[in-house]
Protein backbone atom coordinates (compact mmCIF):
# COMPACT_ATOMS: atom_id res chain seq x y z
CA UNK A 1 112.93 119.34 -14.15
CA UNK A 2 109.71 117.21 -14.03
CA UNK A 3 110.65 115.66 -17.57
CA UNK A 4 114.12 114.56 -16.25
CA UNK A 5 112.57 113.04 -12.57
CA UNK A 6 109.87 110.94 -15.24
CA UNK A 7 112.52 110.06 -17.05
CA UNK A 8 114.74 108.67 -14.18
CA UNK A 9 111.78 106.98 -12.29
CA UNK A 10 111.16 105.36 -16.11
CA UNK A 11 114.64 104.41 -16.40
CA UNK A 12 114.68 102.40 -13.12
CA UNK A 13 112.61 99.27 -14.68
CA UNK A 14 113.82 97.62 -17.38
CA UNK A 15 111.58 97.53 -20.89
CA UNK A 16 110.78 93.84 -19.88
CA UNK A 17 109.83 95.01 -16.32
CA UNK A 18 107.48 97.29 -17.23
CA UNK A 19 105.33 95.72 -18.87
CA UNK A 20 105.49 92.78 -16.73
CA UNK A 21 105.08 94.48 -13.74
CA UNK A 22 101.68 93.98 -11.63
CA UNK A 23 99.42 96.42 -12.67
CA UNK A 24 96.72 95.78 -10.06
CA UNK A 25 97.64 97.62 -6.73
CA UNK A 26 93.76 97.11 -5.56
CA UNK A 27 94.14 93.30 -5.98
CA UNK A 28 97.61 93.26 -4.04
CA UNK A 29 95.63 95.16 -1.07
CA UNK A 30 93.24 92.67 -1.01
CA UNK A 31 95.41 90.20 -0.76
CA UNK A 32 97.40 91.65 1.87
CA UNK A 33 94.03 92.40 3.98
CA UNK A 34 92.77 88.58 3.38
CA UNK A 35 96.96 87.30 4.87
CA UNK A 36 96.65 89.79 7.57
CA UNK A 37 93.37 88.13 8.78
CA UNK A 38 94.00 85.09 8.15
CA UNK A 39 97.09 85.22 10.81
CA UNK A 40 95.16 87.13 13.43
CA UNK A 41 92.31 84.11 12.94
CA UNK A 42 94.95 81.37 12.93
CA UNK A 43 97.10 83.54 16.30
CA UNK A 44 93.14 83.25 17.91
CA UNK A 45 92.45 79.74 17.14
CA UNK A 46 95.71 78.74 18.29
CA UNK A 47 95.47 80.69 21.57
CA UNK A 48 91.79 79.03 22.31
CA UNK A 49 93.84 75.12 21.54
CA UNK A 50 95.87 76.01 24.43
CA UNK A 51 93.15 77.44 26.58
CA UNK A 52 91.26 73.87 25.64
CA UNK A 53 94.56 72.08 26.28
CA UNK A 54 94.81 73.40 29.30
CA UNK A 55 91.16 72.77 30.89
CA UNK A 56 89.35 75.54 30.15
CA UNK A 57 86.60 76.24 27.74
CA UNK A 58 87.56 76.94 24.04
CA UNK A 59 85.65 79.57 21.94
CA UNK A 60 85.33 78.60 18.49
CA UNK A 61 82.85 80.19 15.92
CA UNK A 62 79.27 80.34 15.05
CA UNK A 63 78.41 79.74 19.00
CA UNK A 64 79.65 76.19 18.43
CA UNK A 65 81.78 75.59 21.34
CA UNK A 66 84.66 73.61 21.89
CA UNK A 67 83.21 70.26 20.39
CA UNK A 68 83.93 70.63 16.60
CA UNK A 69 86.94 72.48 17.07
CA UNK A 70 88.60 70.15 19.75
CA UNK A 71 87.53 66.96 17.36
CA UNK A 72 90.06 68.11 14.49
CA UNK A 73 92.48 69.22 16.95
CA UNK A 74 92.68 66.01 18.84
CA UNK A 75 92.20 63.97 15.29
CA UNK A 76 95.06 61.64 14.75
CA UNK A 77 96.56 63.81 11.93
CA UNK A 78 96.45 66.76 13.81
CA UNK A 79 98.32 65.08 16.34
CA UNK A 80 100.76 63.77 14.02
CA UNK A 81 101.42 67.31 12.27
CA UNK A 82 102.14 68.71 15.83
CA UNK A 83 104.32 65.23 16.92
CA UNK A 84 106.54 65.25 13.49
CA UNK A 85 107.10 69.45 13.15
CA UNK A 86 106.73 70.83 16.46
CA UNK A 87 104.06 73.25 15.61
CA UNK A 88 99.84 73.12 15.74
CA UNK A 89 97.71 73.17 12.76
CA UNK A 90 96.67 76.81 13.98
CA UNK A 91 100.46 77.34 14.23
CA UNK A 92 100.99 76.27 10.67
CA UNK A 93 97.74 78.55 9.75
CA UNK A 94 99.78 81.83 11.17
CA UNK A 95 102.91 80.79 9.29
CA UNK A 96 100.88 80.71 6.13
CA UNK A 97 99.15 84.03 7.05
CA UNK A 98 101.85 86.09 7.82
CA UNK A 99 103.69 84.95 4.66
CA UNK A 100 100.30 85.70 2.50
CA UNK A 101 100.35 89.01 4.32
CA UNK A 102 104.12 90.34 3.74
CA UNK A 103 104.55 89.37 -0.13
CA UNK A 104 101.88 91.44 -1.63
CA UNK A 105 102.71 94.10 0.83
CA UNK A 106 106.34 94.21 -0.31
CA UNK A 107 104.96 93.96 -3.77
CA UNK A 108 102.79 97.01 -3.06
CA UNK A 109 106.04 99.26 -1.68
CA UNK A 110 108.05 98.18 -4.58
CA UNK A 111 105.48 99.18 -6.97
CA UNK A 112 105.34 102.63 -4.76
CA UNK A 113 109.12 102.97 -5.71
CA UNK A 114 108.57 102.00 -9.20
CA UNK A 115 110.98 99.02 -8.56
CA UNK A 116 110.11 95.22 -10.22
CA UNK A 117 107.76 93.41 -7.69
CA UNK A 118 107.63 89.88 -10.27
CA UNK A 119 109.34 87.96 -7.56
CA UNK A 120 106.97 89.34 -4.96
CA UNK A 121 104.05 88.68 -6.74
CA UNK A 122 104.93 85.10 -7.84
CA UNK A 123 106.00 84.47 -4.18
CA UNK A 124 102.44 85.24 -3.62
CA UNK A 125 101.22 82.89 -5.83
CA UNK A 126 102.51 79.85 -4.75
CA UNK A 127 101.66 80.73 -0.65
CA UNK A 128 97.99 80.73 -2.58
CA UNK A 129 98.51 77.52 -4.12
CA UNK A 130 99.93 75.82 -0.67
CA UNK A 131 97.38 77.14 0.76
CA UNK A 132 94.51 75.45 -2.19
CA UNK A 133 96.23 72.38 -1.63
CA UNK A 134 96.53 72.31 2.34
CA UNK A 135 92.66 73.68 2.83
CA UNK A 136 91.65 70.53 -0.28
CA UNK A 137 93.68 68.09 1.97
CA UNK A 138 92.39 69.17 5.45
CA UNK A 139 88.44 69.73 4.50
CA UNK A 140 88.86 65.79 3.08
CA UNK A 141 90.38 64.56 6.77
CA UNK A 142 87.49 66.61 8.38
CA UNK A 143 85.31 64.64 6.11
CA UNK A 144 86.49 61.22 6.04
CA UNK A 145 86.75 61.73 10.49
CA UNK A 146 83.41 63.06 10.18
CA UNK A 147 84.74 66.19 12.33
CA UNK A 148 83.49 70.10 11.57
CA UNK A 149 85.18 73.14 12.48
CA UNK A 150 83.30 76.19 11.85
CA UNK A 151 86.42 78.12 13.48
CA UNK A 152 88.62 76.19 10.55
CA UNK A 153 86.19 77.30 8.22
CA UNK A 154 86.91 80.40 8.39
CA UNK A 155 90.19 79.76 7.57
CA UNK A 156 89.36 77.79 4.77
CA UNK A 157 87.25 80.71 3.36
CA UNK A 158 89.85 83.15 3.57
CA UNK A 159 92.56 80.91 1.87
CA UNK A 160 89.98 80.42 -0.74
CA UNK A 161 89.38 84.09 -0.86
CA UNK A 162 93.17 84.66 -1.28
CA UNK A 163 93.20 82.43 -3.97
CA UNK A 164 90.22 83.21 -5.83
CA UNK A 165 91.56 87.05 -6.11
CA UNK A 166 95.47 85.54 -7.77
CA UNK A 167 92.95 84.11 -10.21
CA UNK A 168 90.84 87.17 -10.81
CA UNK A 169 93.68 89.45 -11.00
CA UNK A 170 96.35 87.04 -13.18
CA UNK A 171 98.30 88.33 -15.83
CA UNK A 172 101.34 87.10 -17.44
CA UNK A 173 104.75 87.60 -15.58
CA UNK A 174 108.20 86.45 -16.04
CA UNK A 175 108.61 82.97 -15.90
CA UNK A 176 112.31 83.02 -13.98
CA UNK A 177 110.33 85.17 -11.75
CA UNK A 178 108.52 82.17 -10.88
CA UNK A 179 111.37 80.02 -9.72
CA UNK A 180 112.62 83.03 -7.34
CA UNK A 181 108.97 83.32 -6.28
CA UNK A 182 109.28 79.67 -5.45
CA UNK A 183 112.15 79.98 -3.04
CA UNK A 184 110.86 83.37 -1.76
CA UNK A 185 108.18 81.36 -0.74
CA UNK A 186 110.08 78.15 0.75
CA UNK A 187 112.40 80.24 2.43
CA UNK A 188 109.94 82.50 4.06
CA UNK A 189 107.78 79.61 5.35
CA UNK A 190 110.61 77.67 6.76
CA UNK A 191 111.98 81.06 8.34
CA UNK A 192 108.60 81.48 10.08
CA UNK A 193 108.64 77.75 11.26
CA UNK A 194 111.74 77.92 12.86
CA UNK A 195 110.33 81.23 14.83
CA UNK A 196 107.67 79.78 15.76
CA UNK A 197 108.63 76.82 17.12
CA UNK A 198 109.26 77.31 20.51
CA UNK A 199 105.60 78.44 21.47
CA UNK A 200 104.94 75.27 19.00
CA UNK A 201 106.20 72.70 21.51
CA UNK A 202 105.08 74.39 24.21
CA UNK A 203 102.03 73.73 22.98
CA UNK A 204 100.49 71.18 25.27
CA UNK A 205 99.65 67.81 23.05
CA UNK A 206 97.07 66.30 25.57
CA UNK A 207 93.51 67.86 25.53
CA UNK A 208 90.81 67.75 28.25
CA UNK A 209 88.73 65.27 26.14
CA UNK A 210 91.65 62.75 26.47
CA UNK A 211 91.89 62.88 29.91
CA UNK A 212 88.17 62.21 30.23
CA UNK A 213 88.57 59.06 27.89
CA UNK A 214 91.70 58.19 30.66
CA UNK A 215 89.17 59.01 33.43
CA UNK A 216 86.50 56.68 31.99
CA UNK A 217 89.05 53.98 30.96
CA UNK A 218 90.21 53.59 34.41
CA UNK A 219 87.06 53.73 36.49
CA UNK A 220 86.97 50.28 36.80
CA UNK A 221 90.97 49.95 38.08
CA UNK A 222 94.18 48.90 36.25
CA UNK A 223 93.11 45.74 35.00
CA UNK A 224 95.28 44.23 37.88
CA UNK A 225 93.44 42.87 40.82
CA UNK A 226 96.63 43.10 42.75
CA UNK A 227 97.71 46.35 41.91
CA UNK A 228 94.26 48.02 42.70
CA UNK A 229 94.12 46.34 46.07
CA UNK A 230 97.03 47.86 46.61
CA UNK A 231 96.42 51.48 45.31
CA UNK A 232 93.32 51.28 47.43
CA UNK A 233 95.56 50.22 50.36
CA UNK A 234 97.88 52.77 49.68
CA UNK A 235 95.01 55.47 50.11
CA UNK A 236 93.21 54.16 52.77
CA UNK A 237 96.67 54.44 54.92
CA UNK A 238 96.70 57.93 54.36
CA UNK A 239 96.04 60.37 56.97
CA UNK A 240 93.46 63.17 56.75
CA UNK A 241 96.33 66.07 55.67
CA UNK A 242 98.36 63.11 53.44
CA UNK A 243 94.74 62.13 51.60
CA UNK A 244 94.56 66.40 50.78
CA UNK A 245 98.20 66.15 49.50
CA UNK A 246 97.68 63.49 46.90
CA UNK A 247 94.53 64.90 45.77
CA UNK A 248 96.68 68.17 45.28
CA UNK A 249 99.48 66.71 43.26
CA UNK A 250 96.65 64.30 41.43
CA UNK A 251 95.46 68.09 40.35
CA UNK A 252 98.77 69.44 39.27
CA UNK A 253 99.48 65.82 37.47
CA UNK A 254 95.97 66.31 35.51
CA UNK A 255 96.13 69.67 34.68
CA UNK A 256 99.50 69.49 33.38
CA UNK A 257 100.52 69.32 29.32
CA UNK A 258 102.03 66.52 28.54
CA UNK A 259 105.37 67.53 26.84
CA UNK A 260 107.39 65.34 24.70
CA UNK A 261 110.81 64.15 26.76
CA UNK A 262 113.93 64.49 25.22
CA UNK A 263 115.81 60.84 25.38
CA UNK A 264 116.71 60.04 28.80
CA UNK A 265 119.79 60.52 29.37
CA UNK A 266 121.19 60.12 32.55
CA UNK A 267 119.29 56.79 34.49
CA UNK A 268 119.89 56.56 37.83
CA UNK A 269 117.19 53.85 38.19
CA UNK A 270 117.35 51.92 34.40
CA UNK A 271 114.52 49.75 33.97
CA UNK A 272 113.87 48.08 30.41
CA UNK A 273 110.55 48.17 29.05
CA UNK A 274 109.15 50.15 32.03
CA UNK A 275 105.65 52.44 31.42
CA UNK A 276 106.53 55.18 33.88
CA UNK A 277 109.49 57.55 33.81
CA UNK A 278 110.26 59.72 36.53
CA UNK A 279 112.63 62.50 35.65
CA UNK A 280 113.75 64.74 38.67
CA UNK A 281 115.27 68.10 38.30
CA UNK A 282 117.42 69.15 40.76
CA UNK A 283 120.47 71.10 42.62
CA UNK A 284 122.66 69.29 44.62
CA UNK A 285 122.45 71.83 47.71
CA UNK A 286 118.49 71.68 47.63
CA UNK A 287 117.19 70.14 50.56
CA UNK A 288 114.00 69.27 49.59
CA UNK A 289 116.02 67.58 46.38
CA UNK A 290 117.64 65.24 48.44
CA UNK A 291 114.54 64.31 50.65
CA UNK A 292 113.11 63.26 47.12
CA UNK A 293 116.08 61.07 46.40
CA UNK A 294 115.72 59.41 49.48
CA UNK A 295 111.78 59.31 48.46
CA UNK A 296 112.40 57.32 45.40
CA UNK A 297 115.37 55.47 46.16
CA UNK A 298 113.18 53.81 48.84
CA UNK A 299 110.41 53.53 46.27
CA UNK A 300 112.78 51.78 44.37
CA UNK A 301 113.46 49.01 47.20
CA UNK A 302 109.99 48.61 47.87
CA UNK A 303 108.52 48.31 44.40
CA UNK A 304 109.21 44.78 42.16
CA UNK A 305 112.67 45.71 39.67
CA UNK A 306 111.48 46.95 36.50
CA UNK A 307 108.66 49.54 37.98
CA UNK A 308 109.79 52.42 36.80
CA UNK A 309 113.04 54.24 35.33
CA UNK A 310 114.73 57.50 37.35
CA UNK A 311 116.47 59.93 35.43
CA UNK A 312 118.10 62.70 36.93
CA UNK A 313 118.84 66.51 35.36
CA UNK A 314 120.31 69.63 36.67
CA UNK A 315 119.27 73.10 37.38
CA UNK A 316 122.10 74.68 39.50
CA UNK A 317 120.53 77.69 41.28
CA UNK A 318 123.79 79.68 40.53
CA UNK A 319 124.12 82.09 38.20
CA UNK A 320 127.42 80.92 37.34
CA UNK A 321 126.29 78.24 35.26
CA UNK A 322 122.42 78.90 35.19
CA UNK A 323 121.77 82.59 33.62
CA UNK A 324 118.13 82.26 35.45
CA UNK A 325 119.12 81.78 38.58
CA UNK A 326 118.66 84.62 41.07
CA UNK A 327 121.78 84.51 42.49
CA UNK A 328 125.40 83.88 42.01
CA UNK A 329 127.22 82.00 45.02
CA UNK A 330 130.99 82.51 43.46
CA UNK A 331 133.01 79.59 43.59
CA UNK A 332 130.07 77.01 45.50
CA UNK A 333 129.64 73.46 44.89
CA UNK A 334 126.35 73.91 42.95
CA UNK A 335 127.64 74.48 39.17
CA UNK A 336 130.53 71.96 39.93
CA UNK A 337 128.29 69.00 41.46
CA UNK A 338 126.19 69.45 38.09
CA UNK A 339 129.07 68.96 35.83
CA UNK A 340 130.59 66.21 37.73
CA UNK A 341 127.43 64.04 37.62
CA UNK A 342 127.19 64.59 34.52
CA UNK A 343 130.51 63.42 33.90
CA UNK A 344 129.83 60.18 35.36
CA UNK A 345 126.07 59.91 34.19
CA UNK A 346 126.85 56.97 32.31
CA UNK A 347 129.10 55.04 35.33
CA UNK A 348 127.08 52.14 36.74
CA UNK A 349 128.55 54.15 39.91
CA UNK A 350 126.24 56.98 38.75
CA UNK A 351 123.55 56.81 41.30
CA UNK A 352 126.25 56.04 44.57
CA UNK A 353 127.73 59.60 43.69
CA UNK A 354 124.51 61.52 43.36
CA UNK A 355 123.75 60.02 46.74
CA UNK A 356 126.86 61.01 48.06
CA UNK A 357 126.55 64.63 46.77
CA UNK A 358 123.48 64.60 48.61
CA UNK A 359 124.39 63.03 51.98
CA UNK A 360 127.42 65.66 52.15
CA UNK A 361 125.90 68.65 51.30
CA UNK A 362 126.38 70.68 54.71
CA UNK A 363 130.20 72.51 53.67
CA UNK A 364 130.26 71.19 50.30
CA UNK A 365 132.55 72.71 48.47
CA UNK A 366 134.12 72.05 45.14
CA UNK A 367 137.12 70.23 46.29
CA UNK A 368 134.87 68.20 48.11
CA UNK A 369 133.14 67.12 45.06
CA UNK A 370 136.10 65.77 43.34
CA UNK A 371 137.15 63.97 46.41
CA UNK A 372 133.40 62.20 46.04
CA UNK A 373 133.85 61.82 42.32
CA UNK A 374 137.31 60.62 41.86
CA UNK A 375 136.96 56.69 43.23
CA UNK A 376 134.85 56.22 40.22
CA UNK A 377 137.08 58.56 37.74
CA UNK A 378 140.68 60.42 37.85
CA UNK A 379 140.83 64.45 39.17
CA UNK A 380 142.35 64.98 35.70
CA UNK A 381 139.68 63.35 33.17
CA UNK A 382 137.24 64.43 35.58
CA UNK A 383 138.44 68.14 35.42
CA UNK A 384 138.90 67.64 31.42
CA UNK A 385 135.27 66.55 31.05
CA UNK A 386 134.09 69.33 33.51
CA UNK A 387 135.18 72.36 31.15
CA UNK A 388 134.13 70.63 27.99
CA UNK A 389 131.84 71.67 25.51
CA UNK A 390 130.18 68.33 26.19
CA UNK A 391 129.53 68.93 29.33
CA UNK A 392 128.16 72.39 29.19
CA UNK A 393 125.76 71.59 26.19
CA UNK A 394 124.30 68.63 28.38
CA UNK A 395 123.51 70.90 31.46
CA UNK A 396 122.20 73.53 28.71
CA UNK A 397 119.57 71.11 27.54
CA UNK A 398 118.97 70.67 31.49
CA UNK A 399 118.01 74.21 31.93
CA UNK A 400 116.00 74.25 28.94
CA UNK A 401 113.88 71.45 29.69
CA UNK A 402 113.67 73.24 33.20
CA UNK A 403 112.63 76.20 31.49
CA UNK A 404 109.86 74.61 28.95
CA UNK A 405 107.98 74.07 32.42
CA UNK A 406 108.57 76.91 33.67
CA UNK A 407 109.78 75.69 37.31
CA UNK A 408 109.68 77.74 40.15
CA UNK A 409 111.31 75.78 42.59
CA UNK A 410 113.57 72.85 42.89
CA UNK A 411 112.87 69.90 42.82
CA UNK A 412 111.10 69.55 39.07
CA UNK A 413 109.10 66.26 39.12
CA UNK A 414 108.03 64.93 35.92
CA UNK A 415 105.85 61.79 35.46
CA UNK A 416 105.81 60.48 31.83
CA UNK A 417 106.46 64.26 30.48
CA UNK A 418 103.69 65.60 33.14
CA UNK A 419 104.32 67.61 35.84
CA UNK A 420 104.12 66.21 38.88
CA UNK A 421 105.34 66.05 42.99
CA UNK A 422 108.09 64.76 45.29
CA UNK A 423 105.07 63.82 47.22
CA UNK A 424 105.71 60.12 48.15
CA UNK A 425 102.43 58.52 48.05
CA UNK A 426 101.77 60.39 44.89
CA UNK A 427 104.95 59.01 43.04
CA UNK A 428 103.73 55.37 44.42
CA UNK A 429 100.67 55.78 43.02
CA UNK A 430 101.82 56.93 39.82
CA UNK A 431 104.19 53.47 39.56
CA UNK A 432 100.86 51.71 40.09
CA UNK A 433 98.64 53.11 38.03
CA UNK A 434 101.25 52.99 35.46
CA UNK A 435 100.99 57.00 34.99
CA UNK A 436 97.08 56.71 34.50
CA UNK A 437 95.70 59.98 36.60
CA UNK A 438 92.76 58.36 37.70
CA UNK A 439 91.38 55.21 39.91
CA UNK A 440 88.23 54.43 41.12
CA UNK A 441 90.29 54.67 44.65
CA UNK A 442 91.08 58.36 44.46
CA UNK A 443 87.33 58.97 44.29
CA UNK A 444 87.72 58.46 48.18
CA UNK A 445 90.27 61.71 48.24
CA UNK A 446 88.88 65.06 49.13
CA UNK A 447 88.65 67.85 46.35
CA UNK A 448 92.39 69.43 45.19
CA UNK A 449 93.25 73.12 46.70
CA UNK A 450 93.34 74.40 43.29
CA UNK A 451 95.60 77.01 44.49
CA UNK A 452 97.72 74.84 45.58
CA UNK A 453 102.11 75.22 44.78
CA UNK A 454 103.41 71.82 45.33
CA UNK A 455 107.05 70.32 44.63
């Protein structure tokens, strides 16, 4: 009976398999031990980029502090890794860990089964050989930028490790092995991209270094003498509670990532060439929504043409259309009025009917809407365009970019891709300062209520 289970184990590799099957189970631990740290190392490093991103104090190796560290993650390439494929260079680190991790331990439970592991192992091979060539490229940027990063290093070392053990433990394998290997390898990174790139562009982009250089590049004003004179005017005519209110949403502005904007879509204020972009999220039965397009549409009169561009997006609080909303009003106006001004985002009429939503928003019902809508477009293209897939993708990329800041409460205000405030004076200043967070006349403001929730 034991002869005949030898013998069927035996027969489950080919002749070729055998003896080009990885005969090193200690090595394939190792390696699996040096992926599984490297991820963990990479996860930490990535969570202390947004802790640094965010305004707090990084911890990065050796008792180095956030310097090093923050100098390669702020360094031009760094940035442009994160800008061109949504993820960090600690998020890339974690997708090449947890690949160098799971092919030698799949390798390891095939050889358990006595079942060919060449693919496996080759796949293996060439994550250590990305990873030579990635740690070669990035220790020559450190050097040419003149930045260190102990916390990198360790990294480095363990990709290095990984590598130095596929050397020490080589032996020939199959050749078409290789190839698979090759796509094993490909395919596996690309999968692990894709999963990770959601927390990737969450990922705030603008560090607290950068918005000391912004402080120190605007201590001495905009450059304009008549736009400081007026910022400074704009501040002094504050009152007491108003002055505590724009230092407040100054604080939320500043501590805010900076996100990268989808396009702009749908601009009710166009303005080309124009350095601040106001995006407002919003529900057409929100109060406080429509007190902020009255807010900006008399911004808009008082400012010179060409200040700033308004877009507008959409975050129904009805469950009917919004799955996050916490509540679902049947048949109201909310879900409608979104699709509708969507529908006529691109009319030069756009901005009259989002003013009329908002002006008629005690008893607004559906019906209603279309009577608003349908001077500017017919009931039936109107109703065509409100069911189409069009349509509902466009208010789906509303809630999502709702979602990537997590809002709370209506309305969103974003400034330039930052989190802002409906507050007025705070959206003036913004236009004035040409999105810069700091003036040598906010120095005059009291200090922020840190616990402050603002819309």
């Amino acid at each position: 009976m034991t002869q005949k289970r030898i013998s069927h184990s035996r027969s489950r590799l080919s002749p070729s398999a055998s003896i080009q099957q990885p005969s090193n189970p200690g090595g394939l631990a190792a390696l699996a031990a040096l992926g599984a740290f490297s991820a963990l190392w990479s996860l930490f490093l990535w969570a202390q980029l947004v802790v640094a991103r965010s305004g707090g104090t990084a911890f990065c190796a050796a008792g180095e502090g956030a310097g090093g560290c923050a100098a390669l993650w702020d360094s031009p390439f760094a940035a442009t890794v994160h800008r061109f494929t949504g993820l960090p260079l600690a998020g890339w680190g974690l997708v090449w860990g947890v690949a160098a991790f799971v092919f030698p331990l799949l390798s390891l439970l095939r050889l358990a089964q006595r079942l060919p592991a060449t693919n496996f192992v080759w796949a293996g091979r060439w994550m250590a050989v990305s990873g030579a060539v990635v740690v070669f490229l990035l220790i020559s940027i450190s050097a040419a930028e003149h930045t260190l990063c102990p916390g990198c290093a360790v990294v480095y070392a363990l990709v290095t490790g990984y590598a130095g053990v596929i050397l020490l433990t080589w032996q020939e394998m199959s050749r078409q092995g290789a190839r698979r290997g090759l796509f094993l390898a490909a395919g596996a990174t690309g999968v692990l991209s894709l999963l990770l790139l959601h927390p990737g562009l969450e990922t705030p982009r603008r560090s607290t270094s950068e918005a000391g250089k912004e402080a120190l590049a605007n201590r001495s004003g905009t450059g304009d003498p008549e736009r400081d004179r007026e910022i400074r005017a704009l501040v002094a005519s504050l009152t007491p509670k108003h002055k505590q209110t724009l230092s407040d949403s100054l604080y939320i502005y500043r501590a805010s990532p900076e996100l990268a904007l989808p396009p702009p879509r749908a601009l009710l204020v166009p303005a080309q060439g124009a350095l601040v972009r106001i995006t407002e999220v919003t529900d057409v039965l929100c109060v406080q929504c429509a007190s902020l397009y009255r807010t900006l549409t008399a911004l808009q009169e008082r400012l010179p043409p060409g200040s700033f561009t308004l877009e507008q997006r959409h975050y129904p609080l009805d469950t009917g259309c919004n799955p996050r909303a916490r509540v679902r009003h049947g048949r109201s106006a909310r879900c409608m009025a979104a699709s509708v001004a969507i529908c006529l985002e691109r009319s030069k009429n756009a901005a009259e009917l989002v003013g009329a939503l908002f002006e008629n928003q005690a008893g607004l019902t559906e019906e209603r809407v279309y009577e608003l809508a349908t001077p500017y477009l017919s009931r039936t293209s109107l109703e065509r365009c409100v069911g189409s897939p069009e349509t509902r993708a466009k208010l789906a990329d509303d809630l999502e970019l709702a979602y990537r800041y997590h809002a709370k409460g209506l309305p969103l205000v974003l400034v330039n891709g930052r989190r802002g405030t409906s507050f007025g004076p705070f959206l003036h200043a913004m236009v004035l300062t040409r999105g810069a967070a700091f003036h040598p006349a906010f120095e005059a403001l009291p200090e922020p209520n840190t616990r402050v929730d603002l819309r």
